[in-house]
N, C-alpha and C. Protein backbone atom coordinates (compact mmCIF):
# COMPACT_ATOMS: atom_id res chain seq x y z
N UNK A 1 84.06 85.48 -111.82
CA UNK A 1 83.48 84.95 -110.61
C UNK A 1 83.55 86.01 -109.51
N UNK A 2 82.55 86.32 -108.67
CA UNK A 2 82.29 87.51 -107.94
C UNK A 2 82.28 86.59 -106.32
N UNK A 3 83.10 87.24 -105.23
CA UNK A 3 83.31 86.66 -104.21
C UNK A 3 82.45 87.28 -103.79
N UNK A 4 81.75 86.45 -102.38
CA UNK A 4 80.73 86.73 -101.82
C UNK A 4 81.68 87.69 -100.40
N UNK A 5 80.47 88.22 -100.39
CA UNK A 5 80.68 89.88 -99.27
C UNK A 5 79.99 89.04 -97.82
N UNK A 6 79.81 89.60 -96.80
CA UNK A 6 79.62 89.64 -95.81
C UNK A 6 79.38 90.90 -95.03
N UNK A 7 78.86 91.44 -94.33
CA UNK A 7 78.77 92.80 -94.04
C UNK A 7 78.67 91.97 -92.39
N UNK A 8 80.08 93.08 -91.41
CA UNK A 8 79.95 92.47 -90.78
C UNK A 8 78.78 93.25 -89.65
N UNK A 9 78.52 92.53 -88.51
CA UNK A 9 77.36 93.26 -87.14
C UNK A 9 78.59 93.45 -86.37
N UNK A 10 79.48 92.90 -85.95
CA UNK A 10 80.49 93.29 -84.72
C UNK A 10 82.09 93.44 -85.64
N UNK A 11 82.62 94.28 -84.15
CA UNK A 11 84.15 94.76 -84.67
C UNK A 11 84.79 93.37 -84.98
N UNK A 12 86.47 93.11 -85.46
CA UNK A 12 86.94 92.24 -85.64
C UNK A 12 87.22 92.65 -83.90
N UNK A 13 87.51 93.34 -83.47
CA UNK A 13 88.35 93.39 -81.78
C UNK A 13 86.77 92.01 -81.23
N UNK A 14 85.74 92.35 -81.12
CA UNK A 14 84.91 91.89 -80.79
C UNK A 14 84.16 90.47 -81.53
N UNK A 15 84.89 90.02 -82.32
CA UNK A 15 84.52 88.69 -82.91
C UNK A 15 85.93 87.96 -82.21
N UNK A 16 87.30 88.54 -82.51
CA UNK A 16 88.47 88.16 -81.94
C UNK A 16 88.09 87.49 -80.43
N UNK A 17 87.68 88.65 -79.71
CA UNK A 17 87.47 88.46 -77.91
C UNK A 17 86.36 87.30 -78.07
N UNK A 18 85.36 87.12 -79.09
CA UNK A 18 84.40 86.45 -78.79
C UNK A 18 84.80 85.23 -78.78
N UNK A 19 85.82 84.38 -79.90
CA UNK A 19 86.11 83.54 -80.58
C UNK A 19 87.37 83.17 -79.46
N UNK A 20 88.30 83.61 -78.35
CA UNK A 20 88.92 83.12 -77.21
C UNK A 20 88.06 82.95 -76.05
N UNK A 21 87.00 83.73 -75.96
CA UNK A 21 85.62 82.77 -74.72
C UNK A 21 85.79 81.67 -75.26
N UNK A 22 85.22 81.45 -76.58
CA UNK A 22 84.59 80.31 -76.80
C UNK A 22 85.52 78.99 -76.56
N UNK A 23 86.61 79.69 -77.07
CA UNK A 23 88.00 78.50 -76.93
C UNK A 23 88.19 77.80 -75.76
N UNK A 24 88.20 79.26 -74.81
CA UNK A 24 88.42 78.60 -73.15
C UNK A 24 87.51 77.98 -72.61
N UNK A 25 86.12 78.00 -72.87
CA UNK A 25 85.25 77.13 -72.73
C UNK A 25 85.40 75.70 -73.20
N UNK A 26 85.79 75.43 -74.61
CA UNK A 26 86.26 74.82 -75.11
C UNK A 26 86.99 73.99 -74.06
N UNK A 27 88.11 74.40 -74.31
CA UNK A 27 89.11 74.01 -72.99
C UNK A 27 88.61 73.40 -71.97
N UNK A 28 87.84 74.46 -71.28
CA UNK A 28 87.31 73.44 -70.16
C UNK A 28 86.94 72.31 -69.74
N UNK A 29 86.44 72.18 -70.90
CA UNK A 29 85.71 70.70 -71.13
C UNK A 29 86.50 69.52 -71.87
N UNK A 30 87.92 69.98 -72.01
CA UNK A 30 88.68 69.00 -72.29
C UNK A 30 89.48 68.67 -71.21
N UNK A 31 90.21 67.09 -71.61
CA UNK A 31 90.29 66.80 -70.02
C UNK A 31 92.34 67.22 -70.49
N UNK A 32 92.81 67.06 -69.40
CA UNK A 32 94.33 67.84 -69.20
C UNK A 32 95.02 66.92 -70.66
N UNK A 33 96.08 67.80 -70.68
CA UNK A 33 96.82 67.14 -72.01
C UNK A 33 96.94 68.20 -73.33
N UNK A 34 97.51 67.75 -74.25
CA UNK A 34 97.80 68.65 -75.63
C UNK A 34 96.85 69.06 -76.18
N UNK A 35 96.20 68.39 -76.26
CA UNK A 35 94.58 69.45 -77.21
C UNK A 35 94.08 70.21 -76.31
N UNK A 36 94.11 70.19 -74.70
CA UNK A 36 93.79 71.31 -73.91
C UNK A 36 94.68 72.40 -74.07
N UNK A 37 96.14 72.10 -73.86
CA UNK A 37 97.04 73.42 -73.61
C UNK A 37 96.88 74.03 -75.15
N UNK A 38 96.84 73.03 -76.52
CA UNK A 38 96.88 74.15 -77.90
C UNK A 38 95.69 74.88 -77.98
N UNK A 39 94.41 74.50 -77.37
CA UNK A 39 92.87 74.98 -77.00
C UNK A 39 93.68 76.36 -76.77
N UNK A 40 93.86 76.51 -74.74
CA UNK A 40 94.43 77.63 -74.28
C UNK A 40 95.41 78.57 -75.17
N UNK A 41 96.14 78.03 -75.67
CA UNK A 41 97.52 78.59 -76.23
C UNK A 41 96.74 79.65 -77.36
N UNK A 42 95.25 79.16 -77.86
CA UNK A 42 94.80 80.16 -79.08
C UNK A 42 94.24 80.89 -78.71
N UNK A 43 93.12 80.59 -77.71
CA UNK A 43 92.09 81.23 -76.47
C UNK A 43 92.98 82.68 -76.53
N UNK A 44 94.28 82.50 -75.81
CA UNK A 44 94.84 83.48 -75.57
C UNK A 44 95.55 84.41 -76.78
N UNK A 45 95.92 83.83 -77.92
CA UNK A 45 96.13 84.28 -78.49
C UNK A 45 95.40 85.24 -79.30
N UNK A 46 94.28 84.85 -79.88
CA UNK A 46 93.03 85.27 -80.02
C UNK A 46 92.42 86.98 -78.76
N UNK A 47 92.38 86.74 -78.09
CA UNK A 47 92.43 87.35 -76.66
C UNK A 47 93.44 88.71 -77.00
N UNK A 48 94.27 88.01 -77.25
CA UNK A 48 95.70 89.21 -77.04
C UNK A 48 95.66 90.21 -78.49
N UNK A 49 95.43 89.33 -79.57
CA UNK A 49 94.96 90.33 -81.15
C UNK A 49 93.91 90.95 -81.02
N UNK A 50 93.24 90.49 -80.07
CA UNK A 50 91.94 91.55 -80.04
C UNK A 50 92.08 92.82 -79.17
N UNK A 51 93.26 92.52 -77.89
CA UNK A 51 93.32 93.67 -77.58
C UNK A 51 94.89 94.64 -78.31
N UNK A 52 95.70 94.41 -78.92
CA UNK A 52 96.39 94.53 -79.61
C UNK A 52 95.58 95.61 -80.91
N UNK A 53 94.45 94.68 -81.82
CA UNK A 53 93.79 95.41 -82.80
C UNK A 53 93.14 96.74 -82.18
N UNK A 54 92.76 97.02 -81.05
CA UNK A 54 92.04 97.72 -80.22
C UNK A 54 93.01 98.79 -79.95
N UNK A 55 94.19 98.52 -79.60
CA UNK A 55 94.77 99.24 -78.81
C UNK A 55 95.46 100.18 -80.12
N UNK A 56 95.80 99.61 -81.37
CA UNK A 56 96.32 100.08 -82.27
C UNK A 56 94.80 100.98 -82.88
N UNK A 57 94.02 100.99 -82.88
CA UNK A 57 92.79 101.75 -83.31
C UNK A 57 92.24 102.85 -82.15
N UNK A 58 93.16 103.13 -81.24
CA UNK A 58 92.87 103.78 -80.80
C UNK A 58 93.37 105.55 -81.13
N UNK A 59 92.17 106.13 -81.23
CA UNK A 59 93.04 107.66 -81.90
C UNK A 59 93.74 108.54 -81.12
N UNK A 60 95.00 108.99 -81.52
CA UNK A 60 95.92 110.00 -80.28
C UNK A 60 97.24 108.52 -80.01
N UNK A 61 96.96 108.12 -81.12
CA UNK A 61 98.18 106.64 -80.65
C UNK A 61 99.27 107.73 -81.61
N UNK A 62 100.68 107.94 -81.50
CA UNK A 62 101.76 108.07 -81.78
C UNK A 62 101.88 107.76 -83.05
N UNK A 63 102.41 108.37 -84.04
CA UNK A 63 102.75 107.57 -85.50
C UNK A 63 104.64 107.08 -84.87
N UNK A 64 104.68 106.03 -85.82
CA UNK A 64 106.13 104.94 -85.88
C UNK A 64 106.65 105.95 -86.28
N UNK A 65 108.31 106.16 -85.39
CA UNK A 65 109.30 107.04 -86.27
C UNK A 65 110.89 106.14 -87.27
């Protein structure tokens, strides 16, 4: 059985950032309470791996000693 491929159009940094808009939007439109703050809580999380993946892909970064 042969898994299906995908070829992607955007970076993961840039599907990441895209996919915490959408959340906080999300959010918005929920009214206060727990499914709003776990909304936010991914928004951001999401948000933060994307600049995290970014920041680690950047060239002239330090190798771990």
């Amino acid at each position: 059985m042969q898994r299906r491929r995908i070829k992607q159009t955007t970076s993961f940094e840039e599907r990441l950032a895209e996919h915490g808009r959408a959340l906080r939007q999300k959010a918005k439109s929920l009214p206060p309470g727990i499914e709003r703050e776990q909304t936010i809580r991914k928004a951001r999380q999401a948000e933060t791996g994307a600049q995290i993946s970014e920041w680690l892909s950047t060239p002239g970064l330090p190798a771990p000693e």
